[in-house]
N, C-alpha and C. Protein backbone atom coordinates (compact mmCIF):
# COMPACT_ATOMS: atom_id res chain seq x y z
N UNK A 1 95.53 83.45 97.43
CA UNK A 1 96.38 83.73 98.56
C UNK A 1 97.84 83.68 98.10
N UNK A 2 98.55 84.71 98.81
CA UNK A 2 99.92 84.67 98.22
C UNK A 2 101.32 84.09 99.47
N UNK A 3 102.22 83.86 98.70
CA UNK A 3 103.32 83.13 100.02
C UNK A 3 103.82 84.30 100.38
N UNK A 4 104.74 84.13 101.52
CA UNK A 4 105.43 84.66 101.86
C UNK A 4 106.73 84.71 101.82
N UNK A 5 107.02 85.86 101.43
CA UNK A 5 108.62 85.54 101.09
C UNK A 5 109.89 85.54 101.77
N UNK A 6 110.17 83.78 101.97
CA UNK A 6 111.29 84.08 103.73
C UNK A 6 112.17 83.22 103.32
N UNK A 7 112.23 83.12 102.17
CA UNK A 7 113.80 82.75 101.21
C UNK A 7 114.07 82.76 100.02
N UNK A 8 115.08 82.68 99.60
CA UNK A 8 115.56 83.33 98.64
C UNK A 8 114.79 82.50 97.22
N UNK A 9 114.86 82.85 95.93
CA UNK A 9 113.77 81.92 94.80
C UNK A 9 114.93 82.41 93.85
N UNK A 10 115.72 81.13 93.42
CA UNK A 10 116.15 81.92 92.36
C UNK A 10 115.94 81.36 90.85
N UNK A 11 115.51 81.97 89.74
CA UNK A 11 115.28 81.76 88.44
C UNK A 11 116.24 82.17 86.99
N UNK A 12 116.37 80.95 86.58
CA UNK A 12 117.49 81.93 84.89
C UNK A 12 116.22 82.55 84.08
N UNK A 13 117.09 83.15 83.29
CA UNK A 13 116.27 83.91 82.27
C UNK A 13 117.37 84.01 81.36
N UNK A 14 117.15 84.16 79.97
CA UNK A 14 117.85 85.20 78.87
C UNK A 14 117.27 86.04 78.30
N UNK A 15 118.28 86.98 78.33
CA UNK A 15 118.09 87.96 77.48
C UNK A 15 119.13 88.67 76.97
N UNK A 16 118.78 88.73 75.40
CA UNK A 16 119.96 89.34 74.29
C UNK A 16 120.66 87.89 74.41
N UNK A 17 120.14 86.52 74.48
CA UNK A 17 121.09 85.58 74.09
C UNK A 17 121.92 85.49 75.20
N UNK A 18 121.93 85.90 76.22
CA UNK A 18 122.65 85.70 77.62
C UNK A 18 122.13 85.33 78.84
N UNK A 19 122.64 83.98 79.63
CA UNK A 19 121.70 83.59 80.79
C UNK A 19 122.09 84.30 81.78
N UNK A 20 121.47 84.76 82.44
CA UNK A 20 121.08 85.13 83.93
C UNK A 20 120.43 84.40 85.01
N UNK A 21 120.92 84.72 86.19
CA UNK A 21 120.02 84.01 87.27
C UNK A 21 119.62 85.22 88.34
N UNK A 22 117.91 85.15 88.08
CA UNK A 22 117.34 86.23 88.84
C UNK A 22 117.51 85.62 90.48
N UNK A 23 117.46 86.50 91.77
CA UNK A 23 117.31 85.31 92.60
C UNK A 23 116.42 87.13 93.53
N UNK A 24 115.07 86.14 93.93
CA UNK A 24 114.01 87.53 94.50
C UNK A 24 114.13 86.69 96.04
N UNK A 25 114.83 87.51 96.85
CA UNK A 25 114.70 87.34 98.38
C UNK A 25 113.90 88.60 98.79
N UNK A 26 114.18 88.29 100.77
CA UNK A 26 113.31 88.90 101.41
C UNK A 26 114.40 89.95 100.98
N UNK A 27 115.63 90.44 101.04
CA UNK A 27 116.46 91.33 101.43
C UNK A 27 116.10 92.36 99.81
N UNK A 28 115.49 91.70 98.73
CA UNK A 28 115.92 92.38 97.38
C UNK A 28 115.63 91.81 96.18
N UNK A 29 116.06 91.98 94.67
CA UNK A 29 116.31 91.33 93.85
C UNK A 29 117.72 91.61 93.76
N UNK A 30 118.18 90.63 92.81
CA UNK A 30 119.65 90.37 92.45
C UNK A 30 119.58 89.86 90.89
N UNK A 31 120.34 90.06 89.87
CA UNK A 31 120.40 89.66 88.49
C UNK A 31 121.83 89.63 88.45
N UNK A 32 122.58 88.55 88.06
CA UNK A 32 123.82 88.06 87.97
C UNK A 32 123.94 87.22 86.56
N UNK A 33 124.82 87.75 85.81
CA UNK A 33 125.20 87.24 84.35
C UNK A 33 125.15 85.64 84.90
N UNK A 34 124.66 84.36 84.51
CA UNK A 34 125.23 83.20 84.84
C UNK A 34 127.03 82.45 84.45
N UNK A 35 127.18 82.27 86.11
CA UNK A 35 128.86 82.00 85.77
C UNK A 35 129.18 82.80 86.40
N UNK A 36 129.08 84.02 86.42
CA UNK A 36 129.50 85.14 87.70
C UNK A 36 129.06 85.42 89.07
N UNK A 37 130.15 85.99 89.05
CA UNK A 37 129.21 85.95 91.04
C UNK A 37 129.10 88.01 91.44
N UNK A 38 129.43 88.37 90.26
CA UNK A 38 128.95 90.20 90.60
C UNK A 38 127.93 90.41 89.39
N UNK A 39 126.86 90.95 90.06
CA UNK A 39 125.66 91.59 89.25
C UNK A 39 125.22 92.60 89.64
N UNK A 40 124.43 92.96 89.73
CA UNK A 40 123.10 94.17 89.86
C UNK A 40 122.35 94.18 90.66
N UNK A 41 122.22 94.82 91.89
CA UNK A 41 121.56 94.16 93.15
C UNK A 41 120.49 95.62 93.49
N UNK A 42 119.30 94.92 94.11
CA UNK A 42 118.34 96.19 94.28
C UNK A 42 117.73 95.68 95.68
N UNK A 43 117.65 96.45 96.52
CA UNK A 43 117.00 96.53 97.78
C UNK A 43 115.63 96.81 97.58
N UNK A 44 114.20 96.11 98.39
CA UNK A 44 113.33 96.29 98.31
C UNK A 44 112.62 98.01 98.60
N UNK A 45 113.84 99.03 99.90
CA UNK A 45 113.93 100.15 100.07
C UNK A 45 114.51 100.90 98.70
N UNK A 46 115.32 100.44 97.99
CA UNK A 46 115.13 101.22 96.60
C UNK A 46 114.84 100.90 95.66
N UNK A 47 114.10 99.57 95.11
CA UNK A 47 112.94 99.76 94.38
C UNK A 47 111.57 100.39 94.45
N UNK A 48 111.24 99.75 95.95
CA UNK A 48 109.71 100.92 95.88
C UNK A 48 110.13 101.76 96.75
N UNK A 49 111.21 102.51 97.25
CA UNK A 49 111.14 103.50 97.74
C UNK A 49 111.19 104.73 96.48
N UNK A 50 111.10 104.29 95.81
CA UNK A 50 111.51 105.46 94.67
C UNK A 50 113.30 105.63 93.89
N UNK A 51 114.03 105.60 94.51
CA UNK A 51 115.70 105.83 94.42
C UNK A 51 115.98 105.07 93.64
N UNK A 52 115.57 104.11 93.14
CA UNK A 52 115.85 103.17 91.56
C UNK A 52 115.42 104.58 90.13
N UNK A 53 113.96 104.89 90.37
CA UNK A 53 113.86 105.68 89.22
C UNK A 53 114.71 106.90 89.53
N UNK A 54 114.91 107.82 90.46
CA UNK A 54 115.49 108.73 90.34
C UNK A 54 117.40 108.57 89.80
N UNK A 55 117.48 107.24 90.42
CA UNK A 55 118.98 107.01 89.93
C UNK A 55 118.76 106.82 88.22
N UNK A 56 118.24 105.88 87.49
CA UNK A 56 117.48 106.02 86.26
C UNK A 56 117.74 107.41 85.71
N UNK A 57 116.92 108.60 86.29
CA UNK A 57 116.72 109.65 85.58
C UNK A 57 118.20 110.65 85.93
N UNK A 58 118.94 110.13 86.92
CA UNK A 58 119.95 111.06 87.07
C UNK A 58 121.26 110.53 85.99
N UNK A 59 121.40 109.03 85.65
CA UNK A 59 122.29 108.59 84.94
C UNK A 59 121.64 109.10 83.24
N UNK A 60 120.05 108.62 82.77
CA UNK A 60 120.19 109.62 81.72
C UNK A 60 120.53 111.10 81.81
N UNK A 61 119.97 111.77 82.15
CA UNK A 61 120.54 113.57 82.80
C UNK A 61 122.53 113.55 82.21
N UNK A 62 123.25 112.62 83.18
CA UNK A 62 124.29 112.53 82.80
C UNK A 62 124.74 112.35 81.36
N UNK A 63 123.96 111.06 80.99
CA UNK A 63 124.70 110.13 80.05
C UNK A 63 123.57 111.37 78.37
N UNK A 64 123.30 112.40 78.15
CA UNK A 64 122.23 113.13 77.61
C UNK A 64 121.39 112.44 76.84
N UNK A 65 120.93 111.71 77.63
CA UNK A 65 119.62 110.76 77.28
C UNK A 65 118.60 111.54 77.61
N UNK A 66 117.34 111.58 77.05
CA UNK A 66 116.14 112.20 77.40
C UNK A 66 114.83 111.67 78.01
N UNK A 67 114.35 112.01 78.59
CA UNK A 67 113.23 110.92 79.86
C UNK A 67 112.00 110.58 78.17
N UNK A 68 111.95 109.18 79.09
CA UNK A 68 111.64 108.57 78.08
C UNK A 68 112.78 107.62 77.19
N UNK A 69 113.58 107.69 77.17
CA UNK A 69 114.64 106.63 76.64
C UNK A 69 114.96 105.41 77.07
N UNK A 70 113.97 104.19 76.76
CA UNK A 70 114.07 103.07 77.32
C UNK A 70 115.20 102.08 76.80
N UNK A 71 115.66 101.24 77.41
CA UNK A 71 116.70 100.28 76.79
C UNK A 71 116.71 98.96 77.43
N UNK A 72 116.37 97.87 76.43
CA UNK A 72 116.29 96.90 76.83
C UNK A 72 115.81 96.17 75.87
């Protein structure tokens, strides 16, 4: 059985040697460098609505990256 999610959970992580604090609410995820207070914020409507990958494929398109070019 799984919880429900009706507040906010937030977790560090590193990566590349840099902490972060993930924090997964009802409203989204959020990833914020630790120490800062502006990060990277995703709405549950554009992660699974789709509009995360298409933004993805429109910034490679721009940046002449080719689908398939992962980074991380």
């Amino acid at each position: 059985m799984t919880t429900k999610l009706d507040k906010a959970l937030k977790r560090e992580i590193e990566f590349k040697g840099v902490a972060y604090t993930v924090t997964l609410g009802p409203e989204g995820l959020k990833i914020v460098e630790k120490g800062k207070r502006k990060g990277q914020e995703l709405t549950w409507e554009a992660l699974i609505g789709g509009s995360v990958s298409l933004t993805s494929d429109l910034q490679d398109s721009v940046s002449g990256g080719g689908a398939g070019n992962e980074t991380g």
